[in-house]
PDB file of N, CA and C in Angstrom:
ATOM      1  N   UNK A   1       7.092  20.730   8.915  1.00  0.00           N
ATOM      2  CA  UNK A   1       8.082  20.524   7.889  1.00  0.00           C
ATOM      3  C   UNK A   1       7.368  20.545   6.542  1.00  0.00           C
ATOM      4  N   UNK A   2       7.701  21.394   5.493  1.00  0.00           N
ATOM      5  CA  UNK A   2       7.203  21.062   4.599  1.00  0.00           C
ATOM      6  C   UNK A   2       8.444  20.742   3.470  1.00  0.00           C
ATOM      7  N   UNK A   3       7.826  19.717   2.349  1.00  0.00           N
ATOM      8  CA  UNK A   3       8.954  19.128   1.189  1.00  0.00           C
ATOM      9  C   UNK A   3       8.161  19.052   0.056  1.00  0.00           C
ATOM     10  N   UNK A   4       9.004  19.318  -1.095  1.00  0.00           N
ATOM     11  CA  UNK A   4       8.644  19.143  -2.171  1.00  0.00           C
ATOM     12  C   UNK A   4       7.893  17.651  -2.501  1.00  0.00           C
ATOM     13  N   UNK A   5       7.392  17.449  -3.803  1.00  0.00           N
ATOM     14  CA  UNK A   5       7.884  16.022  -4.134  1.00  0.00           C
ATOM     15  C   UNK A   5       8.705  14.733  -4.276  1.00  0.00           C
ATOM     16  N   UNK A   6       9.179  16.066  -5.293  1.00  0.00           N
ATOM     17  CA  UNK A   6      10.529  15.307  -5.684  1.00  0.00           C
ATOM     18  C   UNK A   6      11.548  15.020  -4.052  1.00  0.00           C
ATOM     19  N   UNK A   7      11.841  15.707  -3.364  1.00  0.00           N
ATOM     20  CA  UNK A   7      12.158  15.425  -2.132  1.00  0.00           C
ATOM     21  C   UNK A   7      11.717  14.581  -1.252  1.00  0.00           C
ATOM     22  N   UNK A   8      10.300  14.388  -1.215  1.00  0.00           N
ATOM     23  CA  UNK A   8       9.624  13.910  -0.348  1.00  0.00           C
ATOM     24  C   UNK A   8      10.256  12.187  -0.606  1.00  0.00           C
ATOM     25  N   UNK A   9       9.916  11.938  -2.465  1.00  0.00           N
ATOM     26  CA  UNK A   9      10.436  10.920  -3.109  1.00  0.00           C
ATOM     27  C   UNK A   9      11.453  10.285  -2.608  1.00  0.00           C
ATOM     28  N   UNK A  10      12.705  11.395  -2.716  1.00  0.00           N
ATOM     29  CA  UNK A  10      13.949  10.851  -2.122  1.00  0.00           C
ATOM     30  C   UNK A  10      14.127  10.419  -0.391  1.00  0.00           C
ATOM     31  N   UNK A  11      12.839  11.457   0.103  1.00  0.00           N
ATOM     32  CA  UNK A  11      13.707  11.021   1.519  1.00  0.00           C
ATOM     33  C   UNK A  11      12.117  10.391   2.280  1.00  0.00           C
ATOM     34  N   UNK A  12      11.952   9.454   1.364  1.00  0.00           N
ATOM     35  CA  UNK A  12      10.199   8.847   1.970  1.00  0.00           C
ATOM     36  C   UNK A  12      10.218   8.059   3.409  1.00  0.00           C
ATOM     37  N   UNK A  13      11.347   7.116   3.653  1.00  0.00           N
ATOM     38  CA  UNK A  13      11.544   6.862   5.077  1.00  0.00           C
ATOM     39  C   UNK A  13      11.725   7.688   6.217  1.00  0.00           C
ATOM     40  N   UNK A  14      12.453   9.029   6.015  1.00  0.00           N
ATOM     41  CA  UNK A  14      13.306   9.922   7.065  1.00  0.00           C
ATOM     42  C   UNK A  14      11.809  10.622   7.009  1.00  0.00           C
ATOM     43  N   UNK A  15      10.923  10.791   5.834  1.00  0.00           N
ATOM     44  CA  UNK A  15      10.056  11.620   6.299  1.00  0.00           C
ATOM     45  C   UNK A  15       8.246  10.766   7.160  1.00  0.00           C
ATOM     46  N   UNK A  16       8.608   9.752   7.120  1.00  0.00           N
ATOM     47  CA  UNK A  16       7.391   8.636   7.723  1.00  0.00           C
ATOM     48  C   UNK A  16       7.826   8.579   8.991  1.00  0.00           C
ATOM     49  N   UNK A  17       9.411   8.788   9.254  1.00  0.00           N
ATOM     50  CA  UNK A  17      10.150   8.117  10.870  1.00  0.00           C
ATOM     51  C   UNK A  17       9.612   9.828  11.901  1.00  0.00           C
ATOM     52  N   UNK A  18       9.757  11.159  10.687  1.00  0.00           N
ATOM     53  CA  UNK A  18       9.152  12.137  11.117  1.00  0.00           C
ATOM     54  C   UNK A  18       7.857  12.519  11.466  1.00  0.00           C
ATOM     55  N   UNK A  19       6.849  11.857  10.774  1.00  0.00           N
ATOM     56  CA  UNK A  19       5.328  11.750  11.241  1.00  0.00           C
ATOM     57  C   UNK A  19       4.928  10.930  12.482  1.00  0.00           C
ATOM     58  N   UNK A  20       6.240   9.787  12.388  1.00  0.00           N
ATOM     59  CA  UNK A  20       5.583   8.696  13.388  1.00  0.00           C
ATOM     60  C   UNK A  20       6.003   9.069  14.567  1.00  0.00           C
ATOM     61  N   UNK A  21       7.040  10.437  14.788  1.00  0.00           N
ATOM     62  CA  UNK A  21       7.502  10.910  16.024  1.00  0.00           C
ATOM     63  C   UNK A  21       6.447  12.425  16.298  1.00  0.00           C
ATOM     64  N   UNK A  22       4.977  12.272  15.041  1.00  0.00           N
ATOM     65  CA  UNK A  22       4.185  13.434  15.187  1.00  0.00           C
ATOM     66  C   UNK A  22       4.181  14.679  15.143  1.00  0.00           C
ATOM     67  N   UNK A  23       5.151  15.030  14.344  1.00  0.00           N
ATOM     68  CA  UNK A  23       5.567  15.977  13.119  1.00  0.00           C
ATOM     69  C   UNK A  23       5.302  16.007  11.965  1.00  0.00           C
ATOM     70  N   UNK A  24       4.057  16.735  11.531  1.00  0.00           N
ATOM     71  CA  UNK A  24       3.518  17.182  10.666  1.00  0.00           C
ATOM     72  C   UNK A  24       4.710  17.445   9.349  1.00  0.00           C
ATOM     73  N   UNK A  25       4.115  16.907   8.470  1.00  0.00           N
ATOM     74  CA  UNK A  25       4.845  16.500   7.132  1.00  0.00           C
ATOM     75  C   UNK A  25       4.346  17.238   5.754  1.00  0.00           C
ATOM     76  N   UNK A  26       4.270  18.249   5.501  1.00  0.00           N
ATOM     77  CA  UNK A  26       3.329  18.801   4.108  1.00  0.00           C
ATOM     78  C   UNK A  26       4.104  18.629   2.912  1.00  0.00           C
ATOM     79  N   UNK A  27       3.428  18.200   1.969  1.00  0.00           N
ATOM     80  CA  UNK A  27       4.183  17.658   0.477  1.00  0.00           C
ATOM     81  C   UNK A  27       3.445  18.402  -0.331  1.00  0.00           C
ATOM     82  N   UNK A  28       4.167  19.808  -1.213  1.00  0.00           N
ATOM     83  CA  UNK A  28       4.125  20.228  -1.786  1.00  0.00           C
ATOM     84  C   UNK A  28       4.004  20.303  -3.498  1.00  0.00           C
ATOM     85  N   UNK A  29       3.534  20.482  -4.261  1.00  0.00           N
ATOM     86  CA  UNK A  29       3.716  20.370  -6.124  1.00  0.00           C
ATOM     87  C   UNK A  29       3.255  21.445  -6.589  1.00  0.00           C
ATOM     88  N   UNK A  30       4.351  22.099  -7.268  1.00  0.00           N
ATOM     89  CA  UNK A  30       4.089  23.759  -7.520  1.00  0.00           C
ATOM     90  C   UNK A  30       3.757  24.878  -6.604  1.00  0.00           C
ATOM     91  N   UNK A  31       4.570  24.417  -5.618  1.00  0.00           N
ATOM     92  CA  UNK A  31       4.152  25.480  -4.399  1.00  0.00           C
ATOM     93  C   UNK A  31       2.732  25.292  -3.573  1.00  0.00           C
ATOM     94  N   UNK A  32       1.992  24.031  -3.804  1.00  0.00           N
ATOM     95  CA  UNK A  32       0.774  24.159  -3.595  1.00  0.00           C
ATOM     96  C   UNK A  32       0.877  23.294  -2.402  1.00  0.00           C
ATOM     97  N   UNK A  33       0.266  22.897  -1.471  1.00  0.00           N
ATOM     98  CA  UNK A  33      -0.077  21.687  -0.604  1.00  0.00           C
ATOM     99  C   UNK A  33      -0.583  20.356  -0.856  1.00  0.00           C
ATOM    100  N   UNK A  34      -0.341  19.556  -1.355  1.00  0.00           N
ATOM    101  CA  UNK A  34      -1.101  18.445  -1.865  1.00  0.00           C
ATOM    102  C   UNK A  34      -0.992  17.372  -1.456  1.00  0.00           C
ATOM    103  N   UNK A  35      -0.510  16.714   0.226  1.00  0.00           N
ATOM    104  CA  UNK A  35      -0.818  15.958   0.690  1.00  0.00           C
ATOM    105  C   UNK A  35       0.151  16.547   2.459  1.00  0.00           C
ATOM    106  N   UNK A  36      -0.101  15.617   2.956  1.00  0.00           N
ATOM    107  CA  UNK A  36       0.015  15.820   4.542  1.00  0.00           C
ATOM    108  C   UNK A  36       0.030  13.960   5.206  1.00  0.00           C
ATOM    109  N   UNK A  37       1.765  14.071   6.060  1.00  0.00           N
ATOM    110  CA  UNK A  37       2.016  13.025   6.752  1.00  0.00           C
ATOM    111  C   UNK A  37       1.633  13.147   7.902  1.00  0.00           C
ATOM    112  N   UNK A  38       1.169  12.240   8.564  1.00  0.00           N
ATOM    113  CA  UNK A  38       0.556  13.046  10.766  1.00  0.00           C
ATOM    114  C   UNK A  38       0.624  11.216  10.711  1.00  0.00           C
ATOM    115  N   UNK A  39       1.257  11.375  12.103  1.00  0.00           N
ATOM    116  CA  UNK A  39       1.164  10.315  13.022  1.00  0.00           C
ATOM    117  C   UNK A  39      -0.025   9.141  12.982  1.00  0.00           C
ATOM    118  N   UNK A  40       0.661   8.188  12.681  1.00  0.00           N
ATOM    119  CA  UNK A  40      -1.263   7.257  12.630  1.00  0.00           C
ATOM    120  C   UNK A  40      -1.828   6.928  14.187  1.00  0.00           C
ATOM    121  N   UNK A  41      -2.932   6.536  14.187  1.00  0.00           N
ATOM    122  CA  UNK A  41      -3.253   6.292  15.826  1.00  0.00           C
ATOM    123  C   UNK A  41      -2.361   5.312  16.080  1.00  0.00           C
ATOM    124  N   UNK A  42      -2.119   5.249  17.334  1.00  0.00           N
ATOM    125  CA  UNK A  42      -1.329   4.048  18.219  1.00  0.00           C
ATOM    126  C   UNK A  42      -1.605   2.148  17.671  1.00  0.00           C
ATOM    127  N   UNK A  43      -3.079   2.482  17.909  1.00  0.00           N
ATOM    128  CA  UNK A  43      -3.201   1.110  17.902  1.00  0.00           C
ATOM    129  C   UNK A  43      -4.457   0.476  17.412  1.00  0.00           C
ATOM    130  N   UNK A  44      -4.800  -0.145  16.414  1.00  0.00           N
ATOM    131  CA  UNK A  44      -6.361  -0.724  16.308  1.00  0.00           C
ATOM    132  C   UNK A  44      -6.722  -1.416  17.206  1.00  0.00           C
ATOM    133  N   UNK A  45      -8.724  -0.783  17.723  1.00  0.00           N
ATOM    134  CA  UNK A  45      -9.002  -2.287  18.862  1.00  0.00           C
ATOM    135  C   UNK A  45      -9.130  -3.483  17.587  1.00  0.00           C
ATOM    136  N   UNK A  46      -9.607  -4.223  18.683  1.00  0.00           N
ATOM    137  CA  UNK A  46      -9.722  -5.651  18.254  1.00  0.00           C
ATOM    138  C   UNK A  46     -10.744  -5.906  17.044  1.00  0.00           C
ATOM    139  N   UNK A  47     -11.775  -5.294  17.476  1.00  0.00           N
ATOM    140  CA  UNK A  47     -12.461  -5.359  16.066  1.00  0.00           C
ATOM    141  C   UNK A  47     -12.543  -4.289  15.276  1.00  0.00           C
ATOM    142  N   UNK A  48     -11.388  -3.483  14.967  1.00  0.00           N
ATOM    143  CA  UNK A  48     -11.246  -2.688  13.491  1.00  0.00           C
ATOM    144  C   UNK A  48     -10.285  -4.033  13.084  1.00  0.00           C
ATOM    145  N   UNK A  49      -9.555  -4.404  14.190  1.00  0.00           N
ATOM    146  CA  UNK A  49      -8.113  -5.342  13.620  1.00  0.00           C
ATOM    147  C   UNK A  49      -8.651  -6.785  12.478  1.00  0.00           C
ATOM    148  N   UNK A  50     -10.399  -7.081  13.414  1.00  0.00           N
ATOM    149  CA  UNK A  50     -11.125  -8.314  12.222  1.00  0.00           C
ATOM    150  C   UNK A  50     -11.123  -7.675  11.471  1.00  0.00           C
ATOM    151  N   UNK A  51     -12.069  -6.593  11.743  1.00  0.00           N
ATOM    152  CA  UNK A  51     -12.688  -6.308  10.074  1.00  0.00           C
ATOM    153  C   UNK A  51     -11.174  -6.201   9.239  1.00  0.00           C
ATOM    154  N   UNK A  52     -10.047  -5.636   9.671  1.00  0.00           N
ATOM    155  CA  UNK A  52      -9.409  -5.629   8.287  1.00  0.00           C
ATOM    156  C   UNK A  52      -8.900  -7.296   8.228  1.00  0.00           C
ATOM    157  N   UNK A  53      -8.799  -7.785   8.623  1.00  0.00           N
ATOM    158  CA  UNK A  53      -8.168  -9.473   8.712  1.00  0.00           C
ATOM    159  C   UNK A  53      -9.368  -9.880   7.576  1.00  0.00           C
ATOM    160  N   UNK A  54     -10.829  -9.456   7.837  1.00  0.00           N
ATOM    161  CA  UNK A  54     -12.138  -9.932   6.904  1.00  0.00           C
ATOM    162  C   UNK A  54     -11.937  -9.788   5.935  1.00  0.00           C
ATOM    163  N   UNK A  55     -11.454  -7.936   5.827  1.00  0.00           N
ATOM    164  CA  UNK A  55     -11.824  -7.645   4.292  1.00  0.00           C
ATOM    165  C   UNK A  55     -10.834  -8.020   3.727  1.00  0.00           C
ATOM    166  N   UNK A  56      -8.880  -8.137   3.976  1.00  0.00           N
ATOM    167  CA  UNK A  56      -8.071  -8.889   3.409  1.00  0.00           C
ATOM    168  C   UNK A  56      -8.193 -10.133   2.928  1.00  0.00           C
ATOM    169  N   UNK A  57      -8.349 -10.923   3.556  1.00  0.00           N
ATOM    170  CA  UNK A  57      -8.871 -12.562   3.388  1.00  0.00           C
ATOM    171  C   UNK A  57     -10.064 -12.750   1.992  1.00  0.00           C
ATOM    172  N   UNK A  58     -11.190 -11.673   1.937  1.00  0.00           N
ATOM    173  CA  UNK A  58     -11.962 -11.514   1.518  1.00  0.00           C
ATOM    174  C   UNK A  58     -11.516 -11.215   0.068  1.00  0.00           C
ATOM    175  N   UNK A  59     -10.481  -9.851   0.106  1.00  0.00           N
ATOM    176  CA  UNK A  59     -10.074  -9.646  -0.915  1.00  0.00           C
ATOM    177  C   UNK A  59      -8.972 -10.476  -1.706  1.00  0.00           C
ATOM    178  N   UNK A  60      -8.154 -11.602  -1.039  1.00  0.00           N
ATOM    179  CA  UNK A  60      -7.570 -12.203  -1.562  1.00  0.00           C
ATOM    180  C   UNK A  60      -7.859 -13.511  -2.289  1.00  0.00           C
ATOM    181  N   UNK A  61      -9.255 -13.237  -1.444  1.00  0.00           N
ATOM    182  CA  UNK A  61     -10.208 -14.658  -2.225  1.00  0.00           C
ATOM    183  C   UNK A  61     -10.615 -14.138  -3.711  1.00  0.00           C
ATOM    184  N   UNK A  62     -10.844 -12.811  -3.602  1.00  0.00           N
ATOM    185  CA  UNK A  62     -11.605 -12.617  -5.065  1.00  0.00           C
ATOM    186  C   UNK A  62     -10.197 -12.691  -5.699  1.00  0.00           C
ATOM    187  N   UNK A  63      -9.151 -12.286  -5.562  1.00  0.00           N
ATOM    188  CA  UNK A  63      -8.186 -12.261  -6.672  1.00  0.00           C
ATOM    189  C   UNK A  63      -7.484 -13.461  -6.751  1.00  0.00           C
ATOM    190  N   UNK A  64      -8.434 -14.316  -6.009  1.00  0.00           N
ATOM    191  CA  UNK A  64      -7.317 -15.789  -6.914  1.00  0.00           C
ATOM    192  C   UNK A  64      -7.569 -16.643  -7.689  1.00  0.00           C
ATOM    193  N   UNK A  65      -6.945 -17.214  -8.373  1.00  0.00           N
ATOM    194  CA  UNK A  65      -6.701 -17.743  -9.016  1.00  0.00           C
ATOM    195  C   UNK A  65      -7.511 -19.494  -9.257  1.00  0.00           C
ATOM    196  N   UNK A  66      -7.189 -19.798  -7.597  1.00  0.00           N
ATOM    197  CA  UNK A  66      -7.333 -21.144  -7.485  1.00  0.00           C
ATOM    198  C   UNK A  66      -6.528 -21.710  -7.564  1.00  0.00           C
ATOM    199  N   UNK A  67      -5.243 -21.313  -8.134  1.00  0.00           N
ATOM    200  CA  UNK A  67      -4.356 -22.468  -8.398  1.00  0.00           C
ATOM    201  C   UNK A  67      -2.653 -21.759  -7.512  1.00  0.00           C
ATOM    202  N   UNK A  68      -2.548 -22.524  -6.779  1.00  0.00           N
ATOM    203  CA  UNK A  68      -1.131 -22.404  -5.801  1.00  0.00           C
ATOM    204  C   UNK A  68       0.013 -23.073  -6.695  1.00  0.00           C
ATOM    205  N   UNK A  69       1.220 -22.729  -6.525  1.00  0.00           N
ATOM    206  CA  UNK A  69       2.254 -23.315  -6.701  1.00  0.00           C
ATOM    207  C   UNK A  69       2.519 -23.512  -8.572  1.00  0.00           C
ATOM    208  N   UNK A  70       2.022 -22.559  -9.063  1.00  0.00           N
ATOM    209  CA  UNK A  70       2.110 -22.679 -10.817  1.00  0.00           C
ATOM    210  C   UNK A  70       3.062 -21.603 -11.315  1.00  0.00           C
ATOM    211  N   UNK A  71       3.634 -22.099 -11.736  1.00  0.00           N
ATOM    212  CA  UNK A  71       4.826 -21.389 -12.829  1.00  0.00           C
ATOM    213  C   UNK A  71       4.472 -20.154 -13.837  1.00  0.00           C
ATOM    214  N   UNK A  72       4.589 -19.341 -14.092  1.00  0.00           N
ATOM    215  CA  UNK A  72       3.977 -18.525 -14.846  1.00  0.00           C
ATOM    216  C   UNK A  72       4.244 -19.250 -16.086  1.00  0.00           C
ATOM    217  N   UNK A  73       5.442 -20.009 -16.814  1.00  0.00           N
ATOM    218  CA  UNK A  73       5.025 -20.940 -17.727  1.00  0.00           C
ATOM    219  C   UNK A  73       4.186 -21.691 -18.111  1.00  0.00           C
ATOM    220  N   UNK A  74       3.551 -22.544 -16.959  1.00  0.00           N
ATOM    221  CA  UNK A  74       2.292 -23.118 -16.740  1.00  0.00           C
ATOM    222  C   UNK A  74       1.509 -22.323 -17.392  1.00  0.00           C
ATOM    223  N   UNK A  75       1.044 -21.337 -16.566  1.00  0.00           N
ATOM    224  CA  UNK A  75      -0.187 -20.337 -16.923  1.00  0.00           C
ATOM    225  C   UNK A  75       0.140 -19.794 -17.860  1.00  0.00           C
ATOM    226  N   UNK A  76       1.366 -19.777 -18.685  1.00  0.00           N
ATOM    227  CA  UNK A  76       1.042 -19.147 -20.381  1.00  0.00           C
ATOM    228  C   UNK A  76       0.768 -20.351 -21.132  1.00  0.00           C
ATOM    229  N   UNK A  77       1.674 -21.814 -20.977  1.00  0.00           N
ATOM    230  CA  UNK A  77       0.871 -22.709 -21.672  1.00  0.00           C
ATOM    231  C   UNK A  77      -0.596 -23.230 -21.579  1.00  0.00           C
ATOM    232  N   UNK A  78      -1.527 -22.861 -20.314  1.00  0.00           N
ATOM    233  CA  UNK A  78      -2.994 -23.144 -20.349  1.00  0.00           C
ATOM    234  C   UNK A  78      -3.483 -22.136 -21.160  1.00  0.00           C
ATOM    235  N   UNK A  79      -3.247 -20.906 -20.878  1.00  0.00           N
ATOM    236  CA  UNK A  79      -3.480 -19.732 -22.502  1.00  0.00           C
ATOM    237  C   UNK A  79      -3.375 -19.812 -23.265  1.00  0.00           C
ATOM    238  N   UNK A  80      -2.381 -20.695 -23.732  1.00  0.00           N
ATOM    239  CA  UNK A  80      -2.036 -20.995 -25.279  1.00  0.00           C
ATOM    240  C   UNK A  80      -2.961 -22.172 -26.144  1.00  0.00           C
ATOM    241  N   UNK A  81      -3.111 -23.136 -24.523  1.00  0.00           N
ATOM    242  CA  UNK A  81      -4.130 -24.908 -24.913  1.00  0.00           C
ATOM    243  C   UNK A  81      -5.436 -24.247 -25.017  1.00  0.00           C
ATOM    244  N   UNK A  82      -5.846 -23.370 -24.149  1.00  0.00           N
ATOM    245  CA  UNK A  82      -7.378 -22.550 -24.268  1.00  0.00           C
ATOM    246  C   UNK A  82      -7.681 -21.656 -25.567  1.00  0.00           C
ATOM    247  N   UNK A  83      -6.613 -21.629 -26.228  1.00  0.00           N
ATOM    248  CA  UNK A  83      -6.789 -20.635 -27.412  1.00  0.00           C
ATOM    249  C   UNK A  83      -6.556 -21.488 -28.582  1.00  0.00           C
ATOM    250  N   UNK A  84      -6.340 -22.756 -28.884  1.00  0.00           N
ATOM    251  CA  UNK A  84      -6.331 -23.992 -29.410  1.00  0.00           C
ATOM    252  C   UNK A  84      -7.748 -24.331 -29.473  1.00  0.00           C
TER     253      UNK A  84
END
């Protein structure tokens, strides 16, 4: 099957439910080929399944904050007391 972009755009579920039944998906821009949907493998073993559990966990550590349960009000008034 091949689809435009702009198509692909509109019909992004009908065309993922088509890869995942392993039907090749080509997404086109200017007539050209510029990406390709295919079936993902079945199933991760157990340890591709850590490592990504690692590197998630891992990565959610670097992007936080430290602070749970704060208002984005909160966090513009500590911006505002820190710039005081």
């Amino acid at each position: 099957m091949i689809k435009t972009l702009r198509e692909s755009q509109e019909e992004l579920s009908e065309l993922v439910e088509a890869a995942s039944r392993g039907e090749d998906v080509l997404i086109t821009v200017e007539g050209k080929v510029k990406a390709r949907l295919t079936k993902a493998e079945d199933r991760l073993s157990p340890e591709e399944v850590a490592r990504w559990v690692d590197r998630l966990s891992a990565d959610a550590e670097a992007a936080s904050t430290g602070k749970q349960n704060i208002s984005t009000e909160q966090i513009l008034e500590e911006i505002r007391a820190d710039r005081i």
